[in-house]
PDB file of N, CA and C in Angstrom:
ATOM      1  N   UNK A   1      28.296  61.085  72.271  1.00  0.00           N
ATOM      2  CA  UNK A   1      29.381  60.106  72.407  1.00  0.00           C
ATOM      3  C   UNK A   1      30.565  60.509  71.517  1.00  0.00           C
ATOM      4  N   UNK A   2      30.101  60.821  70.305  1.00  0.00           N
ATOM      5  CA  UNK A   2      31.104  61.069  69.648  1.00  0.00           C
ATOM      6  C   UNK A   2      32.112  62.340  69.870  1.00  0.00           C
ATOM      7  N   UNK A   3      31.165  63.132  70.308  1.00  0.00           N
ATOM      8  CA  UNK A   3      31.883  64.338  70.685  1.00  0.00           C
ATOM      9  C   UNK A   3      33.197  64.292  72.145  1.00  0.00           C
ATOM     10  N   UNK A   4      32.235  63.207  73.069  1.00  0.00           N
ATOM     11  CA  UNK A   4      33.409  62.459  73.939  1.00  0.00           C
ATOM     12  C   UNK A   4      34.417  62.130  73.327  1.00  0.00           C
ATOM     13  N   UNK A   5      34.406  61.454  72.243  1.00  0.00           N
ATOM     14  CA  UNK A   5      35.639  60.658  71.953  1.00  0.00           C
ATOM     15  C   UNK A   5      36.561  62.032  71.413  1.00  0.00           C
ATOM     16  N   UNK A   6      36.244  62.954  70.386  1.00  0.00           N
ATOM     17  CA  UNK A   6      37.004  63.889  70.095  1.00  0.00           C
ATOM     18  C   UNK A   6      37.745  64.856  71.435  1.00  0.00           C
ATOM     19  N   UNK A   7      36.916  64.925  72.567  1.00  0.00           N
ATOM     20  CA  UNK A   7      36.995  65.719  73.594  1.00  0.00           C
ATOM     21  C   UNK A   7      38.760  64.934  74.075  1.00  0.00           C
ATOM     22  N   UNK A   8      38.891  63.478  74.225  1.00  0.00           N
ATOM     23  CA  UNK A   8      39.529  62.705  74.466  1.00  0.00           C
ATOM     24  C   UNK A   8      40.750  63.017  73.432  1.00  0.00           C
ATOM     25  N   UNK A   9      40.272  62.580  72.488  1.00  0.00           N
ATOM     26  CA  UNK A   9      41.244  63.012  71.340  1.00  0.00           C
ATOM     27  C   UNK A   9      42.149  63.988  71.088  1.00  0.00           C
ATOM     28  N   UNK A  10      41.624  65.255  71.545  1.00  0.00           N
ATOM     29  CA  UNK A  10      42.287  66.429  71.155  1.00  0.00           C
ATOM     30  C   UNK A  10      43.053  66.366  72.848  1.00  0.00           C
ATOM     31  N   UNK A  11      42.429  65.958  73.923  1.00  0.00           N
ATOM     32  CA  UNK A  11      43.250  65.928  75.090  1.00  0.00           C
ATOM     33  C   UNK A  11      44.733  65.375  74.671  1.00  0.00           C
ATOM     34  N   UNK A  12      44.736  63.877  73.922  1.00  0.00           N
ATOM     35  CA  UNK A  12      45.858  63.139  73.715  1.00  0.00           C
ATOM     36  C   UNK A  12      46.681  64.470  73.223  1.00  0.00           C
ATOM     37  N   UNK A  13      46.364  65.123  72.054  1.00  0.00           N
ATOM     38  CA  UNK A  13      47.372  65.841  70.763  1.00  0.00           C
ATOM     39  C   UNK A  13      47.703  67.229  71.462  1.00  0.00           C
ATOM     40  N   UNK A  14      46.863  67.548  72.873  1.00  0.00           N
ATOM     41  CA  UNK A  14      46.642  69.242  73.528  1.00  0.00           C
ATOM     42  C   UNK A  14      48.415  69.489  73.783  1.00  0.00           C
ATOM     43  N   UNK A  15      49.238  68.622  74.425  1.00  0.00           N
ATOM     44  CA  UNK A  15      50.307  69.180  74.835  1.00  0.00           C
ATOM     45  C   UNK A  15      50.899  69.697  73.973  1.00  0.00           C
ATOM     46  N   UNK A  16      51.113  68.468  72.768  1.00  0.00           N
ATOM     47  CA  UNK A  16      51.895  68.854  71.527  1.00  0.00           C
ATOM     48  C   UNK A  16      51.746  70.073  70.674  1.00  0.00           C
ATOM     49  N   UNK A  17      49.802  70.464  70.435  1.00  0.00           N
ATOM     50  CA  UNK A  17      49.243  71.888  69.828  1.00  0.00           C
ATOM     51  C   UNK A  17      49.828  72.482  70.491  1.00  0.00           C
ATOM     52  N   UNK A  18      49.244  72.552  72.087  1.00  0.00           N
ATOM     53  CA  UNK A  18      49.675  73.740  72.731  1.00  0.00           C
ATOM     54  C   UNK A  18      50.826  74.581  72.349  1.00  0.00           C
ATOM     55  N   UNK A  19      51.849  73.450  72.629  1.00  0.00           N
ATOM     56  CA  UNK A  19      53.289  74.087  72.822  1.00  0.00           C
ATOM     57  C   UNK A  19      53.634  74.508  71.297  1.00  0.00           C
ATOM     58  N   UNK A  20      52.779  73.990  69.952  1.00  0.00           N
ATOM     59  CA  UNK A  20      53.516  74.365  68.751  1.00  0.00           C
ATOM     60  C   UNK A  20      52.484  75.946  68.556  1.00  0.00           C
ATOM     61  N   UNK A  21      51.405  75.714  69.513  1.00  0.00           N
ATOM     62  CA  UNK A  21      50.715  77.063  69.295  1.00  0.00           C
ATOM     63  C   UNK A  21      51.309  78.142  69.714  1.00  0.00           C
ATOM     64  N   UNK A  22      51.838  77.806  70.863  1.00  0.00           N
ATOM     65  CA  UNK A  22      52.947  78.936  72.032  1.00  0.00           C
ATOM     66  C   UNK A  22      54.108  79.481  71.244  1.00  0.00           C
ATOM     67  N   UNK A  23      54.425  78.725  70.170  1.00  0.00           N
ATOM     68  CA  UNK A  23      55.412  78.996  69.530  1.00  0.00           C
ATOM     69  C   UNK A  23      55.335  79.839  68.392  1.00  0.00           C
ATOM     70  N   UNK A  24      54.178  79.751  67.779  1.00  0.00           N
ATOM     71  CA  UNK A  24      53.652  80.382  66.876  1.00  0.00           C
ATOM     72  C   UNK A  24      53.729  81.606  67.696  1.00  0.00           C
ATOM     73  N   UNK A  25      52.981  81.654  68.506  1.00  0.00           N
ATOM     74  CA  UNK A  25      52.255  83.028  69.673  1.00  0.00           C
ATOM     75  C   UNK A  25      53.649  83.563  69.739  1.00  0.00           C
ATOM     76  N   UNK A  26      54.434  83.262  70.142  1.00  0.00           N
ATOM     77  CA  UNK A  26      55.810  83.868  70.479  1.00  0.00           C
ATOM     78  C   UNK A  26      56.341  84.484  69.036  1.00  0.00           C
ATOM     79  N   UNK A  27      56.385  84.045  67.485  1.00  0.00           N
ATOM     80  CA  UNK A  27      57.287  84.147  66.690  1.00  0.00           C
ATOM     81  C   UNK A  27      56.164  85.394  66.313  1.00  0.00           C
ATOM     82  N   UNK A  28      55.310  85.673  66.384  1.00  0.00           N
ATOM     83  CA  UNK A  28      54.234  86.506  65.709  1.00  0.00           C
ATOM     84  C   UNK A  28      54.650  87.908  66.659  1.00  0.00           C
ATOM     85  N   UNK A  29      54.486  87.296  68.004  1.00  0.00           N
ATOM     86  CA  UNK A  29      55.027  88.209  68.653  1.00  0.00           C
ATOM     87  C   UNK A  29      56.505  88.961  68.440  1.00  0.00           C
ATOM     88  N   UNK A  30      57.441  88.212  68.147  1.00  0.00           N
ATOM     89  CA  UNK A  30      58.852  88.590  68.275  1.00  0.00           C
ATOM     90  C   UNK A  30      58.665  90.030  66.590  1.00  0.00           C
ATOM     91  N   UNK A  31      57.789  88.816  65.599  1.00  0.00           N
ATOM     92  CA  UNK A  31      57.476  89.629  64.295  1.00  0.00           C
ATOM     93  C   UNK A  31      57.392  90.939  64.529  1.00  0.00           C
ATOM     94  N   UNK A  32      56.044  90.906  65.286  1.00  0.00           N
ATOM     95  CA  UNK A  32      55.497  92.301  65.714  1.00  0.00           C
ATOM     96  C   UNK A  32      56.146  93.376  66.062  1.00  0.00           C
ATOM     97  N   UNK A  33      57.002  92.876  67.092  1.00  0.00           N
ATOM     98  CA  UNK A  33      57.934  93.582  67.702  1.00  0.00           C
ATOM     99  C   UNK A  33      59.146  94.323  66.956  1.00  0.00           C
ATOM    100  N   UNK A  34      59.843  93.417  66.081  1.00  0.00           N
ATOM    101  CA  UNK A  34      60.458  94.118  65.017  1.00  0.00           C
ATOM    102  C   UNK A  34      59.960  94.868  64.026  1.00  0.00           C
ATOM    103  N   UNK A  35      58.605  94.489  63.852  1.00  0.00           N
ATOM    104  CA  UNK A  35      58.096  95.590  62.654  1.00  0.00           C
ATOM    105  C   UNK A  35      58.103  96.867  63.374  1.00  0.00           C
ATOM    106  N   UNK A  36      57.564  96.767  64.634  1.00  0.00           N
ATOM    107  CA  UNK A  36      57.485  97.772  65.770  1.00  0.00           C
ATOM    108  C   UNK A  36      58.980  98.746  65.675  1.00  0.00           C
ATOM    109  N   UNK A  37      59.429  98.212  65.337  1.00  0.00           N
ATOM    110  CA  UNK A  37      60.975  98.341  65.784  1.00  0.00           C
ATOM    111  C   UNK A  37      61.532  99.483  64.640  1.00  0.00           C
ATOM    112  N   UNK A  38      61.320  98.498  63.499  1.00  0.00           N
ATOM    113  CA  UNK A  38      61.962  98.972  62.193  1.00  0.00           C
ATOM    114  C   UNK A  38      60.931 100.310  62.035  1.00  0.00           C
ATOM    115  N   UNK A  39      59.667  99.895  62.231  1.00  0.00           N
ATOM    116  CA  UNK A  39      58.909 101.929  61.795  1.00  0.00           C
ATOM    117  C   UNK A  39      59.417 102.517  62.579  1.00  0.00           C
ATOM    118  N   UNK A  40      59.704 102.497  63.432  1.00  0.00           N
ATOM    119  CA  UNK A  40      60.251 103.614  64.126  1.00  0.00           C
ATOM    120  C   UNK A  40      61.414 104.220  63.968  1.00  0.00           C
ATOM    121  N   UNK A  41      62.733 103.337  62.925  1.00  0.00           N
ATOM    122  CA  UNK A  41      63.715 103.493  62.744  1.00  0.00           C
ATOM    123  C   UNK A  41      63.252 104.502  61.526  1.00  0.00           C
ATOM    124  N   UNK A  42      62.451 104.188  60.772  1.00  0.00           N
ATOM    125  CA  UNK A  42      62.198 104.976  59.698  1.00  0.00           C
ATOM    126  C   UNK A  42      61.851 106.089  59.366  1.00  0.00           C
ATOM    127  N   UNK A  43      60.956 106.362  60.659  1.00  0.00           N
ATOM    128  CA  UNK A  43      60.021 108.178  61.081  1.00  0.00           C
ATOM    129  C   UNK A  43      61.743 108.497  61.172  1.00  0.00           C
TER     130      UNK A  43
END
């Protein structure tokens, strides 16, 4: 039961994670990409 109710729970808060997770996912990405960027400027 209880685990229902959390199942419920995290449904309510999922859009809001999601999208602050997507965002994360994206800025880590963009990170990456410039580190990507800058070694190569450096070789």
């Amino acid at each position: 039961m209880e685990k229902c109710l959390e199942h419920t729970h995290f449904q309510a808060k999922a859009p809001y994670d999601k999208e602050r997770f997507d965002l994360k996912k994206e800025l880590i990405r963009e990170r990456d990409i410039l580190k990507k960027a800058l070694g190569k400027e450096k070789e």
